[in-house]
C-alpha atoms as a PDB file:
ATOM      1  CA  UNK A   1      36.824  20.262 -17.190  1.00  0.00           C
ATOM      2  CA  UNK A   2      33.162  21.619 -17.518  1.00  0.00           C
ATOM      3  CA  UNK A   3      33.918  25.376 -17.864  1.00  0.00           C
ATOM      4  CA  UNK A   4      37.513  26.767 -19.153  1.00  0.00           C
ATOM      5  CA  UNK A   5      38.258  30.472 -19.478  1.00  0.00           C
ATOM      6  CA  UNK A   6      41.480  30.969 -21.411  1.00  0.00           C
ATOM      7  CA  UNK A   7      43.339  34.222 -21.400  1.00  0.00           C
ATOM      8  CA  UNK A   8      40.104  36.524 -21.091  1.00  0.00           C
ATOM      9  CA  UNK A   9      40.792  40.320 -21.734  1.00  0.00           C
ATOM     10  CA  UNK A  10      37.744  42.886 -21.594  1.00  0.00           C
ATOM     11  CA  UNK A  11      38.076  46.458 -22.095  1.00  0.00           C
ATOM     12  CA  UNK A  12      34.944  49.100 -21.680  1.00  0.00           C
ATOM     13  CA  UNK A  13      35.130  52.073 -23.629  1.00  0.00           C
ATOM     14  CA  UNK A  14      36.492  55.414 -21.785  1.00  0.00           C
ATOM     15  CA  UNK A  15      38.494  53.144 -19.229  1.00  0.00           C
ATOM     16  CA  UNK A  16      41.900  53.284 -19.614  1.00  0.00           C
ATOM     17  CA  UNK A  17      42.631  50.364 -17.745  1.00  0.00           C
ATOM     18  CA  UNK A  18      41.455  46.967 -19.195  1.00  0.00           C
ATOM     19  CA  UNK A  19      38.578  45.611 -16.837  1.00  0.00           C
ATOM     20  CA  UNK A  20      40.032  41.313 -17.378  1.00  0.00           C
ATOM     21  CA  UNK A  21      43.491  41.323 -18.270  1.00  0.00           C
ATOM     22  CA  UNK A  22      44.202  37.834 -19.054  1.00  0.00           C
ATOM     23  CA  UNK A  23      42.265  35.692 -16.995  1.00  0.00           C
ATOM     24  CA  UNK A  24      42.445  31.470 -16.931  1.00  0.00           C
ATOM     25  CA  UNK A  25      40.510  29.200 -15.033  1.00  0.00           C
ATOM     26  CA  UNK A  26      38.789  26.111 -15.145  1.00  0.00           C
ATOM     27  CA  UNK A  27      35.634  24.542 -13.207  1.00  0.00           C
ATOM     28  CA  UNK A  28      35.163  21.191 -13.090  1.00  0.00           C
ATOM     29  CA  UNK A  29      31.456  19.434 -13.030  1.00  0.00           C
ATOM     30  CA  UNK A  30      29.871  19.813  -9.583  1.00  0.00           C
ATOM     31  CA  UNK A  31      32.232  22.285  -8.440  1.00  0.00           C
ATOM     32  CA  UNK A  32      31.541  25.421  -6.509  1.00  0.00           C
ATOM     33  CA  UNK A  33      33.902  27.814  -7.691  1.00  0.00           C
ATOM     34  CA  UNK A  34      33.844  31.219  -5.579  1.00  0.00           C
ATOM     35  CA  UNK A  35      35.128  35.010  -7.242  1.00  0.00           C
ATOM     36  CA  UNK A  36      36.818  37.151  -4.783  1.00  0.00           C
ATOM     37  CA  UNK A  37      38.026  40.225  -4.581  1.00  0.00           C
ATOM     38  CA  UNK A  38      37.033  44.207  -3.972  1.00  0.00           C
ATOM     39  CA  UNK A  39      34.965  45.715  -5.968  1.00  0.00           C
ATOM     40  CA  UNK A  40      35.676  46.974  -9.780  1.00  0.00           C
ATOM     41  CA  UNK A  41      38.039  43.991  -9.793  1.00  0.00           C
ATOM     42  CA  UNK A  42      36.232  42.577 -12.393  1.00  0.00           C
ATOM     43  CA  UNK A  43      34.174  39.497 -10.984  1.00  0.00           C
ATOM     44  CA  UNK A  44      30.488  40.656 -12.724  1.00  0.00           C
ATOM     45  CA  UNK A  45      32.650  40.813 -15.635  1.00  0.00           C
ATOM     46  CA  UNK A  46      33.718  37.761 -15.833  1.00  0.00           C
ATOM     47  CA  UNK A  47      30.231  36.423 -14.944  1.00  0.00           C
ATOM     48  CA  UNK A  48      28.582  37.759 -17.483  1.00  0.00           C
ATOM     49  CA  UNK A  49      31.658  36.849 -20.177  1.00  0.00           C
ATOM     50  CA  UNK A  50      30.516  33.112 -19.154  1.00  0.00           C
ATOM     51  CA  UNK A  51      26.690  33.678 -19.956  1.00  0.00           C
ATOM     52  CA  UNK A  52      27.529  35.052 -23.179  1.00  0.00           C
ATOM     53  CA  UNK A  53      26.044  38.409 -22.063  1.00  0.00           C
ATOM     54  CA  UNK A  54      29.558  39.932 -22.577  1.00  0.00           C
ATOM     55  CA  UNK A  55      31.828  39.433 -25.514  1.00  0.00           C
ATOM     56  CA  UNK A  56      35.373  39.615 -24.454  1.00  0.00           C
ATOM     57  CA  UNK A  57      37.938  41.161 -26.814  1.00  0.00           C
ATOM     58  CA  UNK A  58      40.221  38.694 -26.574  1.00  0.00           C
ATOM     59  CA  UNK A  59      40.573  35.088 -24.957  1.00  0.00           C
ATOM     60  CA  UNK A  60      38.175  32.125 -25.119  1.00  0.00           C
ATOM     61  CA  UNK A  61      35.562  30.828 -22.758  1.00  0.00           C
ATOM     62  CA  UNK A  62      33.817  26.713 -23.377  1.00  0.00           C
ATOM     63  CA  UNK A  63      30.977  25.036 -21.466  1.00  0.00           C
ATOM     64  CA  UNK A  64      31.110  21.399 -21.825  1.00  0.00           C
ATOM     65  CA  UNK A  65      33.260  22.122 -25.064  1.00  0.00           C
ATOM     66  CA  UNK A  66      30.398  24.891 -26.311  1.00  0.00           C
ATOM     67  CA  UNK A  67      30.564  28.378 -26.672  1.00  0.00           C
ATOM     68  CA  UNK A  68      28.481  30.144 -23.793  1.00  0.00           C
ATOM     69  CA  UNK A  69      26.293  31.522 -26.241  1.00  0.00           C
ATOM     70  CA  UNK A  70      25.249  28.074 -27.399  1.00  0.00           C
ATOM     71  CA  UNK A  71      21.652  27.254 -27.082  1.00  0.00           C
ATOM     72  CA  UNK A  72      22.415  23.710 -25.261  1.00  0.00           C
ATOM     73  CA  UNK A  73      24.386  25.508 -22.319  1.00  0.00           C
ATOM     74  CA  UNK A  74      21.764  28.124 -22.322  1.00  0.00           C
ATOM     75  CA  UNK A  75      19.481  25.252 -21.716  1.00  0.00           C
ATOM     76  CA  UNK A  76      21.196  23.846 -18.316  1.00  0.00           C
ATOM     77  CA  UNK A  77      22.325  26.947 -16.632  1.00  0.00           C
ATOM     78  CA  UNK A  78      20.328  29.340 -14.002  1.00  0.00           C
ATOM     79  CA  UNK A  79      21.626  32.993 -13.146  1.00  0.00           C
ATOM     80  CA  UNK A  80      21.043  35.224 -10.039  1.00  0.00           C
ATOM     81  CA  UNK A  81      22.163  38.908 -11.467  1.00  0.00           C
ATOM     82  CA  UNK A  82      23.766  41.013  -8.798  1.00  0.00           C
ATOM     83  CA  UNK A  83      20.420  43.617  -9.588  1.00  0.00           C
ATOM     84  CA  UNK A  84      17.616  41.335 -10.437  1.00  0.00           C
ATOM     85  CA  UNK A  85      14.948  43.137 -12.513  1.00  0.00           C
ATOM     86  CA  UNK A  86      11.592  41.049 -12.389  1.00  0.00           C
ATOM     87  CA  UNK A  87       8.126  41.739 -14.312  1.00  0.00           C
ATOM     88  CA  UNK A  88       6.609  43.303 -10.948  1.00  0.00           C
ATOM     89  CA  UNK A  89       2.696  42.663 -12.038  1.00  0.00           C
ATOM     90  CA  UNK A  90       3.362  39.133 -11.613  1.00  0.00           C
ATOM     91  CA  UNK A  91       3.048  37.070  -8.497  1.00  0.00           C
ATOM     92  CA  UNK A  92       5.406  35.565  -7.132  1.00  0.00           C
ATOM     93  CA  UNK A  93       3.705  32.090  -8.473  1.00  0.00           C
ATOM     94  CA  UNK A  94       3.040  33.624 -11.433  1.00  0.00           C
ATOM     95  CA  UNK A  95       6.455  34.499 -11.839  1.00  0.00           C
ATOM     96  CA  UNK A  96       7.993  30.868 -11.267  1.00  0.00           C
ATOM     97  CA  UNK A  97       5.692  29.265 -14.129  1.00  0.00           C
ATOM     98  CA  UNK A  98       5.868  31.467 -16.342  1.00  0.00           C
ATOM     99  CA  UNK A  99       9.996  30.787 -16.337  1.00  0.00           C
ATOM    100  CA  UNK A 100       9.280  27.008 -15.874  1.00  0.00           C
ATOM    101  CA  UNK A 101       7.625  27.348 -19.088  1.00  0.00           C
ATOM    102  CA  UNK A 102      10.106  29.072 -20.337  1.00  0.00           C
ATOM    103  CA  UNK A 103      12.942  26.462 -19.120  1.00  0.00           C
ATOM    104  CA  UNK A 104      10.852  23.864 -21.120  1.00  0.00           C
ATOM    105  CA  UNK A 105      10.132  21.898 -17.632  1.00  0.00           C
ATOM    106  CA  UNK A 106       7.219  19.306 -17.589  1.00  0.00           C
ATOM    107  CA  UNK A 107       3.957  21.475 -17.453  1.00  0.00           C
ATOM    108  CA  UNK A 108       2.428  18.266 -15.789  1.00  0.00           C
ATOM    109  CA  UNK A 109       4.782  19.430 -12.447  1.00  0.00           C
ATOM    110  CA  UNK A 110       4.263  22.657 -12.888  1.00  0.00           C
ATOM    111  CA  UNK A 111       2.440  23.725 -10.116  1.00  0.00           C
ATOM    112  CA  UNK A 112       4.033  21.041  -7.353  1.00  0.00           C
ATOM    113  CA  UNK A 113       7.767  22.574  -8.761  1.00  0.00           C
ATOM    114  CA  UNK A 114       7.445  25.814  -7.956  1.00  0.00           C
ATOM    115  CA  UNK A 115       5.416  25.808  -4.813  1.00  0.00           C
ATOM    116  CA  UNK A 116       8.513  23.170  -3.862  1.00  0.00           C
ATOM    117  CA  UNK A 117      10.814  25.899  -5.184  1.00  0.00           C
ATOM    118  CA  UNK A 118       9.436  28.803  -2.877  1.00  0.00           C
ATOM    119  CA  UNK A 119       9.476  26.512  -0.059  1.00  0.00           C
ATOM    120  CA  UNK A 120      13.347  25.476  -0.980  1.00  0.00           C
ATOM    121  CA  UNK A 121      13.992  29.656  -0.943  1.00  0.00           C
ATOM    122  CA  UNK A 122      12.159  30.263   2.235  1.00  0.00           C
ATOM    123  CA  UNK A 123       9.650  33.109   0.853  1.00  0.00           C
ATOM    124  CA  UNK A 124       6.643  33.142   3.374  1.00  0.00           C
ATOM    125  CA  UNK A 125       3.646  31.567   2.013  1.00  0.00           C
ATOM    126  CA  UNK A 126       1.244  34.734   2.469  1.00  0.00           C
ATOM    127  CA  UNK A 127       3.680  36.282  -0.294  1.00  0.00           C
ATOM    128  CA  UNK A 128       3.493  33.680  -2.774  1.00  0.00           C
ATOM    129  CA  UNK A 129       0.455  35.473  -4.736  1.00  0.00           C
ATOM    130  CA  UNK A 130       1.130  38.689  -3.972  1.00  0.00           C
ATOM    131  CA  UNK A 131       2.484  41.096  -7.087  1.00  0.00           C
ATOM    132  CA  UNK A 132       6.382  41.220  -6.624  1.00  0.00           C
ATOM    133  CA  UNK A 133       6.229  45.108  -6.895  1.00  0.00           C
ATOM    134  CA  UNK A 134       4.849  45.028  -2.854  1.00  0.00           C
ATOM    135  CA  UNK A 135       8.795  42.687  -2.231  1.00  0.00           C
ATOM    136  CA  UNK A 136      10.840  44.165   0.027  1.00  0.00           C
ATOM    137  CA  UNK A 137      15.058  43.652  -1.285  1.00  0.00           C
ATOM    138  CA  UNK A 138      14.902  40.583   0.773  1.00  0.00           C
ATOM    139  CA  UNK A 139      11.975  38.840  -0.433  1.00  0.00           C
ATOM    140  CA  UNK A 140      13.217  39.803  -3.971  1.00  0.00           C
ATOM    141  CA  UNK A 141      16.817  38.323  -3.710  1.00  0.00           C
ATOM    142  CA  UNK A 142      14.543  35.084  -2.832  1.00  0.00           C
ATOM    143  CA  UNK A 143      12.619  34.929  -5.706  1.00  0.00           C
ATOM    144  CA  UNK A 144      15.470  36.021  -7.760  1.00  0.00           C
ATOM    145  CA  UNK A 145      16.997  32.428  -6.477  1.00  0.00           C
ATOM    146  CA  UNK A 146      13.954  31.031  -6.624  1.00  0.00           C
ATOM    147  CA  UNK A 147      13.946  32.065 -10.662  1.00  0.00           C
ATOM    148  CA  UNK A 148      17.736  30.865 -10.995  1.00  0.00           C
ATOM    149  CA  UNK A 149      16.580  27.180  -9.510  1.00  0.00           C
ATOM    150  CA  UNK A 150      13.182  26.455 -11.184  1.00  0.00           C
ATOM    151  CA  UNK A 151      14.591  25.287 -14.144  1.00  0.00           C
ATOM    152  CA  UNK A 152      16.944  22.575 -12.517  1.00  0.00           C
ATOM    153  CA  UNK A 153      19.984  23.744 -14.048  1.00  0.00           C
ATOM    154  CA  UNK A 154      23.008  21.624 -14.340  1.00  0.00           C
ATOM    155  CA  UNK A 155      25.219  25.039 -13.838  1.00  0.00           C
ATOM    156  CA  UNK A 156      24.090  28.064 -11.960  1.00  0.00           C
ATOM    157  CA  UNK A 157      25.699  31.313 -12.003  1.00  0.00           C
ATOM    158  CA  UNK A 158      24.859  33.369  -8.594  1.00  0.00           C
ATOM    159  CA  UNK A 159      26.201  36.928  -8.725  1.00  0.00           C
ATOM    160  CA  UNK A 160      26.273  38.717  -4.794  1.00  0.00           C
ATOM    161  CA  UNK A 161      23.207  36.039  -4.414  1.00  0.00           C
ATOM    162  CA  UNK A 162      23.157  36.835  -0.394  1.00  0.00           C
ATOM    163  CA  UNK A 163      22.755  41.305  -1.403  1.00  0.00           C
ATOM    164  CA  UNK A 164      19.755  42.561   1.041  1.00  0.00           C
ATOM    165  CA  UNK A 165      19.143  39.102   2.948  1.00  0.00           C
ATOM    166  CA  UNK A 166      18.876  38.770   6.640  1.00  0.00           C
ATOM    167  CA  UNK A 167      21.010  36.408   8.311  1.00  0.00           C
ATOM    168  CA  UNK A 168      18.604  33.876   8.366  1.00  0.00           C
ATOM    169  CA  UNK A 169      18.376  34.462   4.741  1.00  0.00           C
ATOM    170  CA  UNK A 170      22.071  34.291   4.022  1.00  0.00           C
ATOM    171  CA  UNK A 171      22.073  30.972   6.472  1.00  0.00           C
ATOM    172  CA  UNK A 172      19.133  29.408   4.054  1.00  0.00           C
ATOM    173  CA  UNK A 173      21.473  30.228   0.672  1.00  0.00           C
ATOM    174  CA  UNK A 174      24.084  28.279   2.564  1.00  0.00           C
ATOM    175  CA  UNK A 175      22.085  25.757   2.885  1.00  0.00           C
ATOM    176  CA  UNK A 176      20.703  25.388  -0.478  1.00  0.00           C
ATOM    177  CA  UNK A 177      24.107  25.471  -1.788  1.00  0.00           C
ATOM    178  CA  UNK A 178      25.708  22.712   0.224  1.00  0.00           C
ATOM    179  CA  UNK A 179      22.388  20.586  -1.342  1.00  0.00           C
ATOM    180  CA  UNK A 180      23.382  21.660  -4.688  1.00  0.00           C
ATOM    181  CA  UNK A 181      27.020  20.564  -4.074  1.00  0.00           C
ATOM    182  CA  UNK A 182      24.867  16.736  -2.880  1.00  0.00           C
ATOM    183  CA  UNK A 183      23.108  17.070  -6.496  1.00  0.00           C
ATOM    184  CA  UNK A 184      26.160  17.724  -8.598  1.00  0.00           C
ATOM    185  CA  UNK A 185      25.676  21.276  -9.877  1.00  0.00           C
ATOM    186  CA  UNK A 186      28.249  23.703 -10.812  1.00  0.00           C
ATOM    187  CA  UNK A 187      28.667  26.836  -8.921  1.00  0.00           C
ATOM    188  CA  UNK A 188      30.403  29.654  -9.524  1.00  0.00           C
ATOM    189  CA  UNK A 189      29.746  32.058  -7.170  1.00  0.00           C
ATOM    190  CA  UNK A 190      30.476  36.013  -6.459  1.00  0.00           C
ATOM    191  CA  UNK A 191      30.116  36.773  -3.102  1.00  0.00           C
ATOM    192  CA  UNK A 192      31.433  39.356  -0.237  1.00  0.00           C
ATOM    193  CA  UNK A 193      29.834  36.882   2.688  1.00  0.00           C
ATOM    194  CA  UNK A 194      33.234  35.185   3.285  1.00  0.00           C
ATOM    195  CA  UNK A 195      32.445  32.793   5.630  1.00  0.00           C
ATOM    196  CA  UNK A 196      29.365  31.526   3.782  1.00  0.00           C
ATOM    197  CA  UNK A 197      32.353  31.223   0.898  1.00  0.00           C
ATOM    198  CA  UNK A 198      34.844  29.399   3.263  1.00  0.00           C
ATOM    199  CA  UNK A 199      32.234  27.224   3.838  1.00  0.00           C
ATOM    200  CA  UNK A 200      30.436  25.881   0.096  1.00  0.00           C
ATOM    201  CA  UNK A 201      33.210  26.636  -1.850  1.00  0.00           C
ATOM    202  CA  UNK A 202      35.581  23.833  -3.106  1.00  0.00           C
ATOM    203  CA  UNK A 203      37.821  26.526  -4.703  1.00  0.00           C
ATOM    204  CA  UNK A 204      38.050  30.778  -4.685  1.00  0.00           C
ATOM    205  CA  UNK A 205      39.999  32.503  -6.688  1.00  0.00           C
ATOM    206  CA  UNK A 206      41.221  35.978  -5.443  1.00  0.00           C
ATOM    207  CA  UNK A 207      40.640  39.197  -8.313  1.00  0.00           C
ATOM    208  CA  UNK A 208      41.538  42.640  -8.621  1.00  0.00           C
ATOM    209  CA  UNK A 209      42.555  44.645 -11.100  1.00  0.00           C
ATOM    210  CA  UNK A 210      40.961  42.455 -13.593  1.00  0.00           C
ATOM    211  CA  UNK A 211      43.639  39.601 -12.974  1.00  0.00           C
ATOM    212  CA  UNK A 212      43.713  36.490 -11.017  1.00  0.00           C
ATOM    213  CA  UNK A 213      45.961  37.074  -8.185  1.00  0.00           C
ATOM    214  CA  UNK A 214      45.464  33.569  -6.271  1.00  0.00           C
ATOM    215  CA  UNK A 215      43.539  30.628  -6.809  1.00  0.00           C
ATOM    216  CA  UNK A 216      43.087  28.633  -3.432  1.00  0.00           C
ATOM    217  CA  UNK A 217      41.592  25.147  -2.937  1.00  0.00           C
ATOM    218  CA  UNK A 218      39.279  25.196   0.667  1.00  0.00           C
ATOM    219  CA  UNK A 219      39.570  21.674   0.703  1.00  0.00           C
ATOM    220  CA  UNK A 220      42.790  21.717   3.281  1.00  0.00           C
ATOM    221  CA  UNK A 221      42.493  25.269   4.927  1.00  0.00           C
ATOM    222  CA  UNK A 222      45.406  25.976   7.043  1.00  0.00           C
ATOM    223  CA  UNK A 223      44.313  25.831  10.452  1.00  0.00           C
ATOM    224  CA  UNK A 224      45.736  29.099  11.769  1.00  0.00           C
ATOM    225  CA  UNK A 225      45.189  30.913  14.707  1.00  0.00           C
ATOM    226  CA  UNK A 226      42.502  33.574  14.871  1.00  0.00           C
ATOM    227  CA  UNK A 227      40.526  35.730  17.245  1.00  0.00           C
ATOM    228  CA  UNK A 228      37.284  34.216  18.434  1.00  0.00           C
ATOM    229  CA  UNK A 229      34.583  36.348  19.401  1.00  0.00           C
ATOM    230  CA  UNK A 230      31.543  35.051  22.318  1.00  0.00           C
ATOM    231  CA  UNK A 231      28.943  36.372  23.916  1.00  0.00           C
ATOM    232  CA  UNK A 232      26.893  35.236  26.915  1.00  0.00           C
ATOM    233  CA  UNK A 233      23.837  35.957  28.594  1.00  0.00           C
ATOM    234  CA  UNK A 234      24.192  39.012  31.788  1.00  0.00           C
ATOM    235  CA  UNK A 235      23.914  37.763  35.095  1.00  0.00           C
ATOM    236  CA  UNK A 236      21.003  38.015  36.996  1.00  0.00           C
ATOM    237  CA  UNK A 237      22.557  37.936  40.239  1.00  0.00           C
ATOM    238  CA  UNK A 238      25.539  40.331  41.477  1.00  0.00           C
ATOM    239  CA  UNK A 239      28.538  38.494  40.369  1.00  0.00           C
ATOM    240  CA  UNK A 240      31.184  37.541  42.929  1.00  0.00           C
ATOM    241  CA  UNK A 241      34.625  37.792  42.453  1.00  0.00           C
ATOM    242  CA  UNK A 242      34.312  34.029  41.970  1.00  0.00           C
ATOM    243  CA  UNK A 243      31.622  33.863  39.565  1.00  0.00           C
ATOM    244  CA  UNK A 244      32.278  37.520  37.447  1.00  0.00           C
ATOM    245  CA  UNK A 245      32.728  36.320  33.610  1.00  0.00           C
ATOM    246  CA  UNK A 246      36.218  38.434  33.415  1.00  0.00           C
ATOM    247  CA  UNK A 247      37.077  36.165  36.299  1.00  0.00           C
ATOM    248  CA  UNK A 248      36.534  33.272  34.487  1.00  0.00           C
ATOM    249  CA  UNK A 249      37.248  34.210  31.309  1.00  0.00           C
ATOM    250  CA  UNK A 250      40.998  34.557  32.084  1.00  0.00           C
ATOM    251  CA  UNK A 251      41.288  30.933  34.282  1.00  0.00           C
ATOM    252  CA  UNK A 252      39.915  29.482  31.022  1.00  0.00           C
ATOM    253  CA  UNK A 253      42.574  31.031  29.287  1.00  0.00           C
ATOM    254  CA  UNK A 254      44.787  30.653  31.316  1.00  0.00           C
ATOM    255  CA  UNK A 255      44.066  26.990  31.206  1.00  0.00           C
ATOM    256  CA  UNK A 256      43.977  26.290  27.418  1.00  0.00           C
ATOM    257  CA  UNK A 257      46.645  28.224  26.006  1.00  0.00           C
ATOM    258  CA  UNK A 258      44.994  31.144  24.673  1.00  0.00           C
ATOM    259  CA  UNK A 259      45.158  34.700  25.068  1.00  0.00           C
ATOM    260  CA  UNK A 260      42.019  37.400  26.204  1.00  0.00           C
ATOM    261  CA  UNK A 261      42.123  40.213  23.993  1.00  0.00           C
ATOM    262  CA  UNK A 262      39.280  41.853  25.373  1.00  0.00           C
ATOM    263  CA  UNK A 263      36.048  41.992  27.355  1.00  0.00           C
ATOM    264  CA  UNK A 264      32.776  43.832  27.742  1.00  0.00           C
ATOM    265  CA  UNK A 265      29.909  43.765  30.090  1.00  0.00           C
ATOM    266  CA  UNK A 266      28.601  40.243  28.044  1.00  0.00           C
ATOM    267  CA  UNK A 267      31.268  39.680  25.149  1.00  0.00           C
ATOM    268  CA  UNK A 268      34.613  38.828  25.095  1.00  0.00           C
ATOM    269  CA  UNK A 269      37.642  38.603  22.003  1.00  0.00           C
ATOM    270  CA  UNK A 270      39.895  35.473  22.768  1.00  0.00           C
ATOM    271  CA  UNK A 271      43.157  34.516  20.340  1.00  0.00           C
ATOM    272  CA  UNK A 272      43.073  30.785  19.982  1.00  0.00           C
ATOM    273  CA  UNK A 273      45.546  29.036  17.883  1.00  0.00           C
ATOM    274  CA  UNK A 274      43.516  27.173  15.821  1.00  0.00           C
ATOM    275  CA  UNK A 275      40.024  24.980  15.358  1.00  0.00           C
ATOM    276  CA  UNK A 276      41.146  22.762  18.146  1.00  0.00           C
ATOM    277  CA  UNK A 277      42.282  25.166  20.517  1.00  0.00           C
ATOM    278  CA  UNK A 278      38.902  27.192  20.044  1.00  0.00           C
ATOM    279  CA  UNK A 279      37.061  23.746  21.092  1.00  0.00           C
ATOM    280  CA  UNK A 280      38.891  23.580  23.610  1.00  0.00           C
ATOM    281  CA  UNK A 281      38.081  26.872  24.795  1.00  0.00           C
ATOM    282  CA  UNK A 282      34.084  26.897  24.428  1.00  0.00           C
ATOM    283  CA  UNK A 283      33.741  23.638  26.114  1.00  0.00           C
ATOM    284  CA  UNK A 284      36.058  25.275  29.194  1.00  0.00           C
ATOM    285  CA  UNK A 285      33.428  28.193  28.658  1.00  0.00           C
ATOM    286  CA  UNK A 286      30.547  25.777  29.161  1.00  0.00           C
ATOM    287  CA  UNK A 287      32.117  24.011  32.046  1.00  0.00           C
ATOM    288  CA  UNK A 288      32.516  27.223  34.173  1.00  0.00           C
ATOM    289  CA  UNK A 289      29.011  27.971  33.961  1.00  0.00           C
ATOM    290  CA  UNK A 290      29.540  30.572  31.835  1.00  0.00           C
ATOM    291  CA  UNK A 291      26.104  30.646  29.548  1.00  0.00           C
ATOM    292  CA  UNK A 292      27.110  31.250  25.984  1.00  0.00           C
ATOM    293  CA  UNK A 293      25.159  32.555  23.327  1.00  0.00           C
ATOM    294  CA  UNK A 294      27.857  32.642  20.456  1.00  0.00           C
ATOM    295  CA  UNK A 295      31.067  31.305  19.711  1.00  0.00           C
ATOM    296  CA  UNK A 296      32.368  32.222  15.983  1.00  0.00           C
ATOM    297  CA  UNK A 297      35.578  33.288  14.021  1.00  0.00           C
ATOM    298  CA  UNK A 298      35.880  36.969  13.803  1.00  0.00           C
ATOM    299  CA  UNK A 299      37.404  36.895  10.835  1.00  0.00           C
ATOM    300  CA  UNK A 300      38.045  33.816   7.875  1.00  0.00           C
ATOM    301  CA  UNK A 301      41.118  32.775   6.448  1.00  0.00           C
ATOM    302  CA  UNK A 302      39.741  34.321   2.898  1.00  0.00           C
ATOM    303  CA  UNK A 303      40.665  37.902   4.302  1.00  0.00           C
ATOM    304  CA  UNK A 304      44.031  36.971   3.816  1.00  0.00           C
ATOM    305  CA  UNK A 305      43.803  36.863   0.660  1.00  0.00           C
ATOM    306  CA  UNK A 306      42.952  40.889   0.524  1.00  0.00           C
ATOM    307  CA  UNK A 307      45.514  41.917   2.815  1.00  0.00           C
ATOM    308  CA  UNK A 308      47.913  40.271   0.635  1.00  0.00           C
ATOM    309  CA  UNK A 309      46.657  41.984  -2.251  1.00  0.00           C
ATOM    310  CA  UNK A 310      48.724  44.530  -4.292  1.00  0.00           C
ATOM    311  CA  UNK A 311      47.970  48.068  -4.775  1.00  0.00           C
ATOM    312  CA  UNK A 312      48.200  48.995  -8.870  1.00  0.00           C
ATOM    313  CA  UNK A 313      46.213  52.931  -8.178  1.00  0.00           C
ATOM    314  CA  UNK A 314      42.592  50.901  -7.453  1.00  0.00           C
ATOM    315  CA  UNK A 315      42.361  50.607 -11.582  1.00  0.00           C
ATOM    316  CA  UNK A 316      39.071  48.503 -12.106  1.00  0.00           C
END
């Protein structure tokens, strides 16, 4: 295994209640490993335990058989904090070579590496050489990943990585992270955008209360039912009682085995009863003319995981 956390306990001074309480798990190389839980359940906690930023009190943490603190992990490993700080007079540009210096990168790609590394992040090219102080949160969680990637590391800690990034955005990080999966870099990932977690993640393990409640592998997620939510465009015309959505809404229904929950003037809640069912049902959709703009889950199977979760007071 790349990265194995034994036992890890972590108290903070003037808490009463121990913020990692004996918490084991192992990464293996090219993983993406996702932290879930609420929050105070300990997940920055643990994240900064494995950059070395954090001494726990008790327990043991090794990367590639080093301590995290080691300069030869330092070496391979990039980091999104939660809060990125950045030295605002630089530009963005600026910015990325001065930390591929720093990441002892070949100076002779310099310049082609990071203008491929904004690109790979999305920031708009007008913004590239402007000072990061004029960033709006969006722009800055994209540089922040930008920062985290220039270096090429081998194992990249990304904590909330998706915080003040529009859907397009949060789309984009998915994106980068199924390439990084291709590549063979480790992951471990904090995030409260389950679905973009259902989706990268090999493995999640569920925290609170500074203890591993569940660790579940998202290779073979049980295909249960859940509510699917759609939305179409209005009709121009005055619908008949042939051609009104509600109408055909509950034939499709009707037809496929599933059950309408509830409609409004252009969306619609259906319970399917799993992946193939919910085909089933948008194709139906489709076939009765019925113009869809969106089809998705309202909810992932990862929620489960926090209505199953135990309720100690909310200690942190």
């Amino acid at each position: 295994m790349l990265i194995v956390v034994e036992n890890l306990i972590k108290a903070y001074e003037g808490r009463e209640a121990l913020a990692l309480s004996g918490v084991s798990f192992q990464v293996s190389e090219g993983e993406c490993f996702g932290l879930l839980g609420p929050n105070g359940a300990g997940k920055t906690t643990i994240i900064g335990c494995l950059l070395g930023l954090i001494h726990p009190d008790a327990g043991k943490i090794t990367i590639g058989n080093l301590p995290p603190t080691d300069l030869a992990v330092r070496e391979v490993i990039g980091f999104l904090p939660e809060r990125p700080i950045f030295e605002a007079w630089f530009s963005a540009r600026q910015y990325l070579e001065y930390h591929h210096a720093l990441a002892k990168q070949d100076p002779s790609t310099r310049k082609e590496d990071v203008v491929a590394t904004l690109r790979r992040v999305g920031l708009v090219q007008d913004a590239w050489d402007r000072p990061i102080k004029k960033f709006s949160r969006g722009m800055l969680q994209r540089i922040g990943l930008a920062q985290s990637l220039v270096g090429k590391p081998k194992i990249l800690f990304l904590d909330e990585p998706g915080s003040g990034m529009d859907p397009p955005g949060v789309t984009l990080l998915r994106e980068i992270l199924l390439q990084l999966k291709q590549e063979n870099v480790t992951v471990v990932l904090n995030s409260h955008h389950l679905d973009e977690m259902e989706r990268v993640c090999d493995r999640v393990a569920f925290i609170n209360n500074g203890r591993i409640k569940e660790t579940r592998s998202l290779d073979n997620v049980p295909d249960l039912p859940y509510v699917l939510k759609i939305k179409w465009l209005p009709q121009v015309a005055e619908p008949t009682a042939d051609t009104e959505p509600k109408t055909k809404l509950e034939s499709v229904c009707l037809d496929t085995g599933s059950n309408l929950l509830e409609v409004n003037l252009n969306t619609a809640r259906i319970k399917v009863s799993n992946t193939d069912n919910a085909a089933t049902v948008i194709k139906a959709l489709v076939e009765a003319n019925l113009t869809l703009v969106s089809a998705s889950p309202e909810s992932t199977s990862l929620e489960g995981m926090f209505d199953s979760e135990d309720d100690n007071g909310g200690q942190e």
